[in-house]
C-alpha atoms as a PDB file:
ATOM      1  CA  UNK A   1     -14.217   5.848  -5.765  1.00  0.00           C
ATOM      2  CA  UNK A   2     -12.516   8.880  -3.896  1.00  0.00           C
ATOM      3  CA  UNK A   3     -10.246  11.089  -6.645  1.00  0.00           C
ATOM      4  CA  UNK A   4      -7.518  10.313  -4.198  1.00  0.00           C
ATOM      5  CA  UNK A   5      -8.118   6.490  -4.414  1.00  0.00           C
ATOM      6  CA  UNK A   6      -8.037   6.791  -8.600  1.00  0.00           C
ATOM      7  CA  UNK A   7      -5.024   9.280  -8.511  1.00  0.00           C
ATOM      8  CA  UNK A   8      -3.000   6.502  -6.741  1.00  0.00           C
ATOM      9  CA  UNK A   9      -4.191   3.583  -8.970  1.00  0.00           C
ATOM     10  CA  UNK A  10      -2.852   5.491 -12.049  1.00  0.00           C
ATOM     11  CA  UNK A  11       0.152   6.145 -10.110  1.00  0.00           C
ATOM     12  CA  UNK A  12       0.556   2.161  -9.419  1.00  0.00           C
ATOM     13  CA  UNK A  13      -0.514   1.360 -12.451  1.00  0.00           C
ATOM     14  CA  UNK A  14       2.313   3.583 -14.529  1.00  0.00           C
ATOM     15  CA  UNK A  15       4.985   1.499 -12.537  1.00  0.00           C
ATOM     16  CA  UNK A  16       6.838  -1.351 -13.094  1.00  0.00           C
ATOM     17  CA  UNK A  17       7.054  -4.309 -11.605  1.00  0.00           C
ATOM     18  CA  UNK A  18      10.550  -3.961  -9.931  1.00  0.00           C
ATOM     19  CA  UNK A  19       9.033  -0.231  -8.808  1.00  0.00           C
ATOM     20  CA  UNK A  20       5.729  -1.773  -7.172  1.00  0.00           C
ATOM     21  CA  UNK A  21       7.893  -4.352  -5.582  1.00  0.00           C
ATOM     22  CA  UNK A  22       9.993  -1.971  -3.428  1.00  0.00           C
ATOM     23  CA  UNK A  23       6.614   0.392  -2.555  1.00  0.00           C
ATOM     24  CA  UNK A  24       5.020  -3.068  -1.490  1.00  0.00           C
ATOM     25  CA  UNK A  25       8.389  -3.581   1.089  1.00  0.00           C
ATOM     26  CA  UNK A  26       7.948   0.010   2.022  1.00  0.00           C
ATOM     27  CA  UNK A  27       4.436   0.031   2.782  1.00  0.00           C
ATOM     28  CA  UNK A  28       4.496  -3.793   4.528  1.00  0.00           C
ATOM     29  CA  UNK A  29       7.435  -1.403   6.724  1.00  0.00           C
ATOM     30  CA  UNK A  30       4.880   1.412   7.232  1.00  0.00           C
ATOM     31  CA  UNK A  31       2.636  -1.564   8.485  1.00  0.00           C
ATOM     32  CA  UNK A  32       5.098  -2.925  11.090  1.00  0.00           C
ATOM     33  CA  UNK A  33       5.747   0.192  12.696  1.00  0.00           C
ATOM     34  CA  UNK A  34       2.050   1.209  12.824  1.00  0.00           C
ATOM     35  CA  UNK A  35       0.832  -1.990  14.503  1.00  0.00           C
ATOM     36  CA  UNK A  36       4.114  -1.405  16.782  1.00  0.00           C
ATOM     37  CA  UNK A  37       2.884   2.018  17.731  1.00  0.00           C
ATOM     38  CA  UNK A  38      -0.415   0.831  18.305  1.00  0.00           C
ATOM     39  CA  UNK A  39       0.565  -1.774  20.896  1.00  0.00           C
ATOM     40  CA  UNK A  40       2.395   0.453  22.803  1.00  0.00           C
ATOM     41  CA  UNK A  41       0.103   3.161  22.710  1.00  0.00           C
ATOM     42  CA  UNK A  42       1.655   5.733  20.860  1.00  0.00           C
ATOM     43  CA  UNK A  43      -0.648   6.063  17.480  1.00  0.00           C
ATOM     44  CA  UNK A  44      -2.751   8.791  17.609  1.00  0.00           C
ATOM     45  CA  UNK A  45      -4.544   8.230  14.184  1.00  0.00           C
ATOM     46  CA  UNK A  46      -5.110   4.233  13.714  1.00  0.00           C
ATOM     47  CA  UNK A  47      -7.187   4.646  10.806  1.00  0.00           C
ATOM     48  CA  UNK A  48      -3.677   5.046   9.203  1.00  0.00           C
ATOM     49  CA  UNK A  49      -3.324   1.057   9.719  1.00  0.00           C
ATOM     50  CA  UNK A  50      -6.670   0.177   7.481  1.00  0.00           C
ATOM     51  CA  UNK A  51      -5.599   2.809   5.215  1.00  0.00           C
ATOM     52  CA  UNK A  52      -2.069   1.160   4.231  1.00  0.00           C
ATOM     53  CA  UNK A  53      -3.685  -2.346   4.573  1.00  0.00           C
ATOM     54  CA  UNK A  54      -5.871  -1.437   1.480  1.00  0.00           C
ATOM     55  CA  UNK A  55      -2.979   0.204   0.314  1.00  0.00           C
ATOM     56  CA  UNK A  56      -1.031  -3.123   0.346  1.00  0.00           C
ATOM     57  CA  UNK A  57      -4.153  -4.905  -1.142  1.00  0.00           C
ATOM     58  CA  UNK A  58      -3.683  -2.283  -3.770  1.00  0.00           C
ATOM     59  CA  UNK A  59      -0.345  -2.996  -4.645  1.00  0.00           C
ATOM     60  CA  UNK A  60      -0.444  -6.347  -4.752  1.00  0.00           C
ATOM     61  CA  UNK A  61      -3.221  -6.105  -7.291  1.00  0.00           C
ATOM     62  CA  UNK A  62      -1.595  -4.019  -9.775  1.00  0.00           C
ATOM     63  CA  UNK A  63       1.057  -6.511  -9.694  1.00  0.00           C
ATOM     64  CA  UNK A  64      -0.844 -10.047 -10.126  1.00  0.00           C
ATOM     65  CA  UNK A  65      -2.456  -7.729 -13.314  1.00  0.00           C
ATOM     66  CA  UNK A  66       0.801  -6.962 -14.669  1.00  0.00           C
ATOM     67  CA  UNK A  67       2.602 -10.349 -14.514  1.00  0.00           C
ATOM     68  CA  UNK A  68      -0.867 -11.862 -15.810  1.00  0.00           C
ATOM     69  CA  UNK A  69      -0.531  -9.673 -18.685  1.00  0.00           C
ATOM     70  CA  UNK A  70       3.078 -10.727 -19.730  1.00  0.00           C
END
């Protein structure tokens, strides 16, 4: 795993809940106006869109961990 993939898991992963719930929203935003771009042609770098997809996949993770743990 990339240093920049385990920086950003430790970064989720000293959040709460409530914190990882409005990055989640904000990323799921990101998403939206990516694939929006896309369709009309005006992203450039579309690796961006697998990139916050994981990134969402991430988040979601390190949430389902935390309320499992409670």
């Amino acid at each position: 795993m990339a240093t920049k993939t385990k920086s950003y898991l430790e970064d989720l992963n000293s959040k709460s809940v409530a914190e990882l719930n409005s990055e989640l929203v904000a990323a799921k935003k990101e998403l939206f106006n990516l694939r929006f771009q896309n369709a009309t042609n005006q992203l450039e770098n579309t690796s961006r869109i697998k990139e916050v997809r994981k990134n969402i996949a991430r988040i979601q993770t390190v949430i389902t961990a935390k309320n499992s743990a409670n």
